[in-house]
Structure formats: C-alpha cells, structure tokens
N, C-alpha and C. Protein backbone atom coordinates (compact mmCIF):
# COMPACT_ATOMS: atom_id res chain seq x y z
N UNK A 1 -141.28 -89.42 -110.96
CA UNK A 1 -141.41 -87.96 -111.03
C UNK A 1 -141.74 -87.57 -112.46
N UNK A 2 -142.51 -86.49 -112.48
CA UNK A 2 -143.24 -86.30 -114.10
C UNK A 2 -143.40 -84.86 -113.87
N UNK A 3 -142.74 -83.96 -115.05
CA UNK A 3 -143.39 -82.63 -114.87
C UNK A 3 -143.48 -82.34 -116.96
N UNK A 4 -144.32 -81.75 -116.33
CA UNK A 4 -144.93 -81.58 -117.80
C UNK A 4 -145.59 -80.20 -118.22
N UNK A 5 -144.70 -79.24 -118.91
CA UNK A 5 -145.04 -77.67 -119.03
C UNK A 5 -146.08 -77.71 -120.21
N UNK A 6 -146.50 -76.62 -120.29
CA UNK A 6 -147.40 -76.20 -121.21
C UNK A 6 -147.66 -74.89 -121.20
N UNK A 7 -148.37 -74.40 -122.21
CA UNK A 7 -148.63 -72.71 -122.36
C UNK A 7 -147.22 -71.94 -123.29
N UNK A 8 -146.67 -72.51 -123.72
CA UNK A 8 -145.43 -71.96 -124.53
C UNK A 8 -145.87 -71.43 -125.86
N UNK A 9 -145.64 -70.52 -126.76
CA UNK A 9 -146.15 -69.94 -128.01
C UNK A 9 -145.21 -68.78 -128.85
N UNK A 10 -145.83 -67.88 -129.37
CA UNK A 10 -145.53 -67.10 -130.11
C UNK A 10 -146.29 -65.90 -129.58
N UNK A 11 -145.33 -64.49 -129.29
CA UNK A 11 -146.33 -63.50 -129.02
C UNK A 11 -145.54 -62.34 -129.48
N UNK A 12 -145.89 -61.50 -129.79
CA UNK A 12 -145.10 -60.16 -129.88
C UNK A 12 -144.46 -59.49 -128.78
N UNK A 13 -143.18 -58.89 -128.85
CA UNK A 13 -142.92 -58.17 -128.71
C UNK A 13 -143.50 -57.21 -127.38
N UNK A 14 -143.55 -56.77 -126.27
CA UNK A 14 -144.24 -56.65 -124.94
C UNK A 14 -145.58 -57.17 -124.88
N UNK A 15 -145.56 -58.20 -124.90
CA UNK A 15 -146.44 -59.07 -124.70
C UNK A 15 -146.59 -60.18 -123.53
N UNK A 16 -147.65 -60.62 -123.46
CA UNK A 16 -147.18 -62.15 -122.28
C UNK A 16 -147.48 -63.70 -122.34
N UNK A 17 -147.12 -63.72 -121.32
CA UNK A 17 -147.77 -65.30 -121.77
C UNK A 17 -147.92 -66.55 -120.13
N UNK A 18 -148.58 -67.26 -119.97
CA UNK A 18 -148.61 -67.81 -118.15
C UNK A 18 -148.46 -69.34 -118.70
N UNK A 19 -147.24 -69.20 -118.39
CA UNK A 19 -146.41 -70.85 -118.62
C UNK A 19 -146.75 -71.80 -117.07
N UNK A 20 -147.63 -72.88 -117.27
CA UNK A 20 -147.67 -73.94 -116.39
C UNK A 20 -147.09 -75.34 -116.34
N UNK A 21 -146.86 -75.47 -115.27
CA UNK A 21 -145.91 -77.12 -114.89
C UNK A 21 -146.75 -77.85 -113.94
N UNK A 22 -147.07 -79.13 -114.61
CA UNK A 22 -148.08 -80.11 -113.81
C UNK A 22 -146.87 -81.05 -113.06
N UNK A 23 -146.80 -81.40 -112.00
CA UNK A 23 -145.98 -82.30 -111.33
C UNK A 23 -146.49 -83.28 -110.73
N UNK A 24 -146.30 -84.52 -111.17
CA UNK A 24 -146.83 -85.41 -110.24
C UNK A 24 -145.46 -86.71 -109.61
N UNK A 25 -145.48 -87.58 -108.78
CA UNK A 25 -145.05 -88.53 -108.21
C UNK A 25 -143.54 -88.13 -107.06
N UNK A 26 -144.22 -86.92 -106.51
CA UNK A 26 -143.67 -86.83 -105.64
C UNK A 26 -144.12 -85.95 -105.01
N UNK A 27 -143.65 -85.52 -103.24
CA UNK A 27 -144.51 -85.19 -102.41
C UNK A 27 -144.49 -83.13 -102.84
N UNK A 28 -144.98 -82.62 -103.83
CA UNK A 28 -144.97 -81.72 -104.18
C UNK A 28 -145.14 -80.23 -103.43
N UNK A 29 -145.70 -80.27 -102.55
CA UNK A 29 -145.57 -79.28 -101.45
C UNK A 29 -144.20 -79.47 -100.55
N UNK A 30 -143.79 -80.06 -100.74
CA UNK A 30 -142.69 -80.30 -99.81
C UNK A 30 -141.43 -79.46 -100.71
N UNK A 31 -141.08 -79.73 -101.99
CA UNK A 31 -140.04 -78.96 -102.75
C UNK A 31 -140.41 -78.00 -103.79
N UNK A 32 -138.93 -76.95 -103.47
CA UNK A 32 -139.01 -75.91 -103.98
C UNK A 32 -138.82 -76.17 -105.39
N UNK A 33 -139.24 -74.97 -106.28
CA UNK A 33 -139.33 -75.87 -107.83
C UNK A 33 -138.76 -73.90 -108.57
N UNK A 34 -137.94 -74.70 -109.64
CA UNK A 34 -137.60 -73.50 -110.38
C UNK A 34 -137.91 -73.24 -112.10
N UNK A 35 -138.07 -72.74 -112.36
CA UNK A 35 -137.98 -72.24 -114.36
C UNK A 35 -136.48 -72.01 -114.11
N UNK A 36 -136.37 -72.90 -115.38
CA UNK A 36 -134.92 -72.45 -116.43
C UNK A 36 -135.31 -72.33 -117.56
N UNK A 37 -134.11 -71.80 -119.01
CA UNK A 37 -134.65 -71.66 -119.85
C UNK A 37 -133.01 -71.79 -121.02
N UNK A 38 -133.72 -72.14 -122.05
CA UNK A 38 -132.03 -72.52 -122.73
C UNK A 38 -132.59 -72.11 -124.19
N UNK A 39 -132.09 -71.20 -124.16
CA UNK A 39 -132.16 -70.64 -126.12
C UNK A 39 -131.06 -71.67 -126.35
N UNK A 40 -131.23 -71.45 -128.60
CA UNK A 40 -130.30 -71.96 -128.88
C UNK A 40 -128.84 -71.67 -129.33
N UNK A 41 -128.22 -73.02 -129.08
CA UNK A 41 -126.15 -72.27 -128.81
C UNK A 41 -125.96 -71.33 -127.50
N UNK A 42 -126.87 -71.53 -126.19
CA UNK A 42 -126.59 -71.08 -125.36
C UNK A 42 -126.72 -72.09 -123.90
N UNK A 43 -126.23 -71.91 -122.98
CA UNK A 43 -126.41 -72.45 -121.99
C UNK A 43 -127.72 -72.47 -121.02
N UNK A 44 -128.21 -73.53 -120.41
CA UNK A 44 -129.46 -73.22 -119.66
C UNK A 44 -129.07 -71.84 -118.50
N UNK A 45 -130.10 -71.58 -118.61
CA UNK A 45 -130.17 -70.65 -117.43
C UNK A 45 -131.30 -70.72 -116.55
N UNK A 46 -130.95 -70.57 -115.47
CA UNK A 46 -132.11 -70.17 -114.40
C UNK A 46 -132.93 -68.84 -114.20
N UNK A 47 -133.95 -68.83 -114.47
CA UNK A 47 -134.76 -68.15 -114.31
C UNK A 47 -135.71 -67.18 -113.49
N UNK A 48 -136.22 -68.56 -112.37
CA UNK A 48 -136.64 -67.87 -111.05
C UNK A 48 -136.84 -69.25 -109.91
N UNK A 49 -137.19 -69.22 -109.02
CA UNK A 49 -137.59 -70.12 -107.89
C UNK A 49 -138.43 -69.66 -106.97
N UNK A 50 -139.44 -70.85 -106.36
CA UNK A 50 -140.36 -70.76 -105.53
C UNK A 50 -140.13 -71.20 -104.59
N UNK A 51 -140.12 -70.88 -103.54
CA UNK A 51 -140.03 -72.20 -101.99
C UNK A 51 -140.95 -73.26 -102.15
N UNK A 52 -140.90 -73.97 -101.14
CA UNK A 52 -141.75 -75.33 -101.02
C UNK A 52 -143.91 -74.95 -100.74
N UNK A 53 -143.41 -74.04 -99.93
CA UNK A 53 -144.42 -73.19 -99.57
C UNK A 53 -144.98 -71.93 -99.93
N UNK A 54 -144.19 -71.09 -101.22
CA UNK A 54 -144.55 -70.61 -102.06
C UNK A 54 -144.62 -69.02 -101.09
N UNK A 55 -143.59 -68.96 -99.82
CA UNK A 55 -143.61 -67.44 -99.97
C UNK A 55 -142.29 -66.90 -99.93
N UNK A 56 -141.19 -67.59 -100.47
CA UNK A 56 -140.26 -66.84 -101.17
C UNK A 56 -139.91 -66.91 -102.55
N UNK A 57 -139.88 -66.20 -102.71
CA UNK A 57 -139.22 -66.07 -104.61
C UNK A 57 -137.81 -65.48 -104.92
N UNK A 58 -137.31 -65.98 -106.25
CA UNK A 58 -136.39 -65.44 -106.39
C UNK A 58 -136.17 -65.53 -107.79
N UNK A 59 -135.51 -64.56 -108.43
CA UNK A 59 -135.81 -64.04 -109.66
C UNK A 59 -133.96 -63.64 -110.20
N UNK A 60 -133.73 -64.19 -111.37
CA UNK A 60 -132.54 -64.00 -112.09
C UNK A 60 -132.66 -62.21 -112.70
N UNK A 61 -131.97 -61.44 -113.17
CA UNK A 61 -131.88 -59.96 -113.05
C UNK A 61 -132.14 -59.61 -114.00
N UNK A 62 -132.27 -60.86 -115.22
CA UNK A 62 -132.84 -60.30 -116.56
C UNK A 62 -134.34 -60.54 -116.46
N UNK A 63 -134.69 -61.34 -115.55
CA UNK A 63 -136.50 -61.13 -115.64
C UNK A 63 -137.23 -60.38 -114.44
N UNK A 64 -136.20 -60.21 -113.63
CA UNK A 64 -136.38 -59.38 -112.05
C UNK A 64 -137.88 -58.01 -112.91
N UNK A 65 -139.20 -58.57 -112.07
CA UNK A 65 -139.94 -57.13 -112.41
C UNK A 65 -140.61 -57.31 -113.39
N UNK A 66 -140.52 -58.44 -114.44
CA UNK A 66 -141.34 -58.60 -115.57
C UNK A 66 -141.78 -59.88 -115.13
N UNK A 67 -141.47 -61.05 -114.90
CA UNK A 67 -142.09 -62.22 -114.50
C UNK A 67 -142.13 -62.53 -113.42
N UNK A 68 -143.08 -63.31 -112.94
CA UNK A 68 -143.78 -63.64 -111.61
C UNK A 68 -143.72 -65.62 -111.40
N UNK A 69 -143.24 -66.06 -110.33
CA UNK A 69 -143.54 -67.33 -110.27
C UNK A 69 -144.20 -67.46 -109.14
N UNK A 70 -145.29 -68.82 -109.36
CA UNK A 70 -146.10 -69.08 -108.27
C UNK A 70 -146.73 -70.46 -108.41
N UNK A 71 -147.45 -70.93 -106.92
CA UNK A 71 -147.72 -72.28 -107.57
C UNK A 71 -148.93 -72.50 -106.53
N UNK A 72 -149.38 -73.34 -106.84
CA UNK A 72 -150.83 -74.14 -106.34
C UNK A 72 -150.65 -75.62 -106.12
N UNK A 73 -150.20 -75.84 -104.67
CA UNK A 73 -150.09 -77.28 -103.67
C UNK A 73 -151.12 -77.64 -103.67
N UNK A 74 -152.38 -77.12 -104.40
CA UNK A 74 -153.68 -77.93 -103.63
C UNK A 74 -153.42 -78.90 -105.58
N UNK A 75 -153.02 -78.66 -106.39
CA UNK A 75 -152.64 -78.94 -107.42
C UNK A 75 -151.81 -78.71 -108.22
N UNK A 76 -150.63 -78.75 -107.52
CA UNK A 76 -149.59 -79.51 -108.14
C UNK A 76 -148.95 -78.83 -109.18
N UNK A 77 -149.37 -77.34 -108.93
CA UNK A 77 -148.47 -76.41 -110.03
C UNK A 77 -148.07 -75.48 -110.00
N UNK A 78 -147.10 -75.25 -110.95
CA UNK A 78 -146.04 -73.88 -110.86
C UNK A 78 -146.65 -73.70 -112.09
N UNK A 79 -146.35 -72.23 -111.38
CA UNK A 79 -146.46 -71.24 -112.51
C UNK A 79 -145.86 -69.89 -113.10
N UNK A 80 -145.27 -69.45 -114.28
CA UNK A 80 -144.53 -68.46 -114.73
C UNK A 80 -145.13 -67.47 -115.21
N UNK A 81 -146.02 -66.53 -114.90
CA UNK A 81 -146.38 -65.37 -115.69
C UNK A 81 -145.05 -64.42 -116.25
N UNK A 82 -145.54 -64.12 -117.35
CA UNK A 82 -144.25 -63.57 -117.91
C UNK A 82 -144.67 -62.66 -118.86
N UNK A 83 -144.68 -61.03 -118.36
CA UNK A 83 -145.21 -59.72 -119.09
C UNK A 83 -143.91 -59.19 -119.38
N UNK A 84 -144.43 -57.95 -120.17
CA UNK A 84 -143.22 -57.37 -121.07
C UNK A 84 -142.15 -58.29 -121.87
N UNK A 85 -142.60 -58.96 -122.79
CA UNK A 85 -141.60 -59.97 -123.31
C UNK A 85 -140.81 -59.45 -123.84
N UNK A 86 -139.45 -60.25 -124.29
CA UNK A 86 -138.71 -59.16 -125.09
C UNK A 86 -138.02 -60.39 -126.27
N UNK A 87 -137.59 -59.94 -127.22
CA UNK A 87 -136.90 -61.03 -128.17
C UNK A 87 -135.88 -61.69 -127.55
N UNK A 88 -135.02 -61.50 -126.43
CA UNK A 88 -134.18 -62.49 -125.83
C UNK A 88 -134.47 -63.14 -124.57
N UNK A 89 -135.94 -63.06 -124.94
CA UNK A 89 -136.89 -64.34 -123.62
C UNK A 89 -136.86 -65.55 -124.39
N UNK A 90 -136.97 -65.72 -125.63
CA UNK A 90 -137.30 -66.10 -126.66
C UNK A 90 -136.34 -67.63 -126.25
N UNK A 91 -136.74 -68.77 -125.98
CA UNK A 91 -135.90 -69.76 -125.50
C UNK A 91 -137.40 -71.28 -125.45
N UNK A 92 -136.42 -72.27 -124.85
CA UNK A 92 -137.56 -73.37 -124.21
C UNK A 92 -137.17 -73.27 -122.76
N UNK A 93 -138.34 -73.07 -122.18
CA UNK A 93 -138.48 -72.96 -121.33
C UNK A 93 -139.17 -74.48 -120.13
N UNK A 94 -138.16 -74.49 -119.28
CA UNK A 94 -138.32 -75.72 -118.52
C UNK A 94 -138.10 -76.07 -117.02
N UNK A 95 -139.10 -76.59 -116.31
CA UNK A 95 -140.10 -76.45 -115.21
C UNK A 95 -138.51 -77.84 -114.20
N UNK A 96 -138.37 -77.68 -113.02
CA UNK A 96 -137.15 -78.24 -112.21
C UNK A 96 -137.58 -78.62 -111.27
N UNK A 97 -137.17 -79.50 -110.91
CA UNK A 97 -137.43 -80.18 -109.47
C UNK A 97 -135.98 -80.82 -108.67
N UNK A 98 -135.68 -80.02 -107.51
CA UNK A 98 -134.59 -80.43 -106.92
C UNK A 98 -135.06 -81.45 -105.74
N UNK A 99 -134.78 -82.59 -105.66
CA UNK A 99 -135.42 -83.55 -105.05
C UNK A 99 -133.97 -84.76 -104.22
N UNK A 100 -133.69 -84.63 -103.37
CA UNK A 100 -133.17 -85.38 -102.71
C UNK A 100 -131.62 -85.12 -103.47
N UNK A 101 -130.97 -83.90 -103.54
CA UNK A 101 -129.54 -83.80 -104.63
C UNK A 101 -129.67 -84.54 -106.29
N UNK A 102 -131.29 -84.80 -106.47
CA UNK A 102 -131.42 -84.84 -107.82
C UNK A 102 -132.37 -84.00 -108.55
N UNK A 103 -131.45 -83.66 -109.67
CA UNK A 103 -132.59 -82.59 -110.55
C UNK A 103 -133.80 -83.48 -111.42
N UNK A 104 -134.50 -82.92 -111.73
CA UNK A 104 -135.49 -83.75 -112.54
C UNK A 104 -136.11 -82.35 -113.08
N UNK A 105 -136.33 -82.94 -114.84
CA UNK A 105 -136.79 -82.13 -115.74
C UNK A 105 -138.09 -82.25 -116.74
N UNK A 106 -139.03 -81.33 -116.81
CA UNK A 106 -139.80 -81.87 -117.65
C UNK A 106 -138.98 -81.91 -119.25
N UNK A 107 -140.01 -81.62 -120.30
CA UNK A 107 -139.51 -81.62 -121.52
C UNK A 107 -139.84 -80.18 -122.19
N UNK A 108 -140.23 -79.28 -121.78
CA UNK A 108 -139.89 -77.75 -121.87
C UNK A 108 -141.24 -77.47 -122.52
N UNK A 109 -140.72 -76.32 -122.99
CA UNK A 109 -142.35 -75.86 -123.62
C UNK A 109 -141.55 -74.44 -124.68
N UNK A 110 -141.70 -74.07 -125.55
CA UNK A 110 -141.04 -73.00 -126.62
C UNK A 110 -141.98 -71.58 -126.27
N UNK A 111 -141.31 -71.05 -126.08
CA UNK A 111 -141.77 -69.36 -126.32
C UNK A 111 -141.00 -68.99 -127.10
N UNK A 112 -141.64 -68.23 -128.08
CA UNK A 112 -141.10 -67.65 -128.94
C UNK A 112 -141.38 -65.96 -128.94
N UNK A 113 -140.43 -65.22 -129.04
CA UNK A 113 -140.96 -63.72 -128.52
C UNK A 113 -140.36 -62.59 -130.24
N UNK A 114 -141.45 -62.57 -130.87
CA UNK A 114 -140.93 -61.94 -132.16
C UNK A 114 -142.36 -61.27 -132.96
N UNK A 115 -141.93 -59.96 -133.81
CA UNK A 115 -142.93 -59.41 -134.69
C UNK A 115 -143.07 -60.04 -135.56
C-alpha cells in the first residue's frame, strides 16, 4: 500500500489550495479513504471522509462548508479542495486508508496558511 500526497504550500489567509493523494497497491475503489491533519504540539485530527464509491461525505465541523473531498477510481485519487483558509488549517496534512482494521498512511504534505 503506497499513498503519496502532494499540492501542500503556503497561501494567504482566505485563500485555497486542492491537496491530492495518489494510492496505489490496493483494490482502491473498494475503500473509503479520509484526510487527517496534525499541526504542531497537537493531536492528529480527522478531517473529512469519502465512501468507497464516493457518494457520501463527511466533514469534521471546523472545515464543514469550506472544504470539499472527492476522488477519481478511474485513478486512484482523493482529493481535498480547501477554500477560505484560515491560520488554524495551517497543519500537515495526511491522506488514510482503512483497509482490513488497518490504517495506512502516506507521508503528509504541509499547508501552511499565513500573511
């Protein structure tokens, strides 16, 4: 199993940014996949989730309305659009795979949200 984010940066202040997760070596349409995100001296948190099939979502209450997750089975990716940023988005952000009662993680990707 391999997931591997990208699109992470620096932006101002209501701004955005479309964070992607490439997944490969496992049957990827089949599981649901989530964003977490772990500033530092804080605990990871969960973010949002997609179904396997990509028509339910679900969204943690601090990004409820500003970010969007979605993904593409014909290739193998999730994806985080994420408008209105705010300075306590500001974390690494990292792409999940719940797979048989095991988690599997890529290696994150940094957003940084500051003037």
């Amino acid at each position: 199993v391999q997931l591997v984010e990208s699109g992470g940066g620096l932006v101002q202040p209501g701004g955005s940014l479309r964070l992607s997760c490439a997944a490969s070596g496992f049957a990827f349409s089949s599981v649901s996949m989530s964003w977490y995100r772990q500033a530092p001296g804080k605990e990871r948190e969960w973010v949002a989730r997609i179904s396997y099939g990509g028509v339910s979502t679900n969204y943690a209450d601090s990004v409820k309305g500003r970010f969007t997750i979605s993904r593409d089975n014909a290739n193998n990716t999730v994806y985080l659009q994420m408008n209105s940023l705010k300075a306590e988005d500001t974390a690494v952000y990292l792409c999940n795979a719940l797979i048989r009662v095991r988690n599997y993680w890529g290696q994150g990707t940094q957003v940084t949200v500051s003037s």
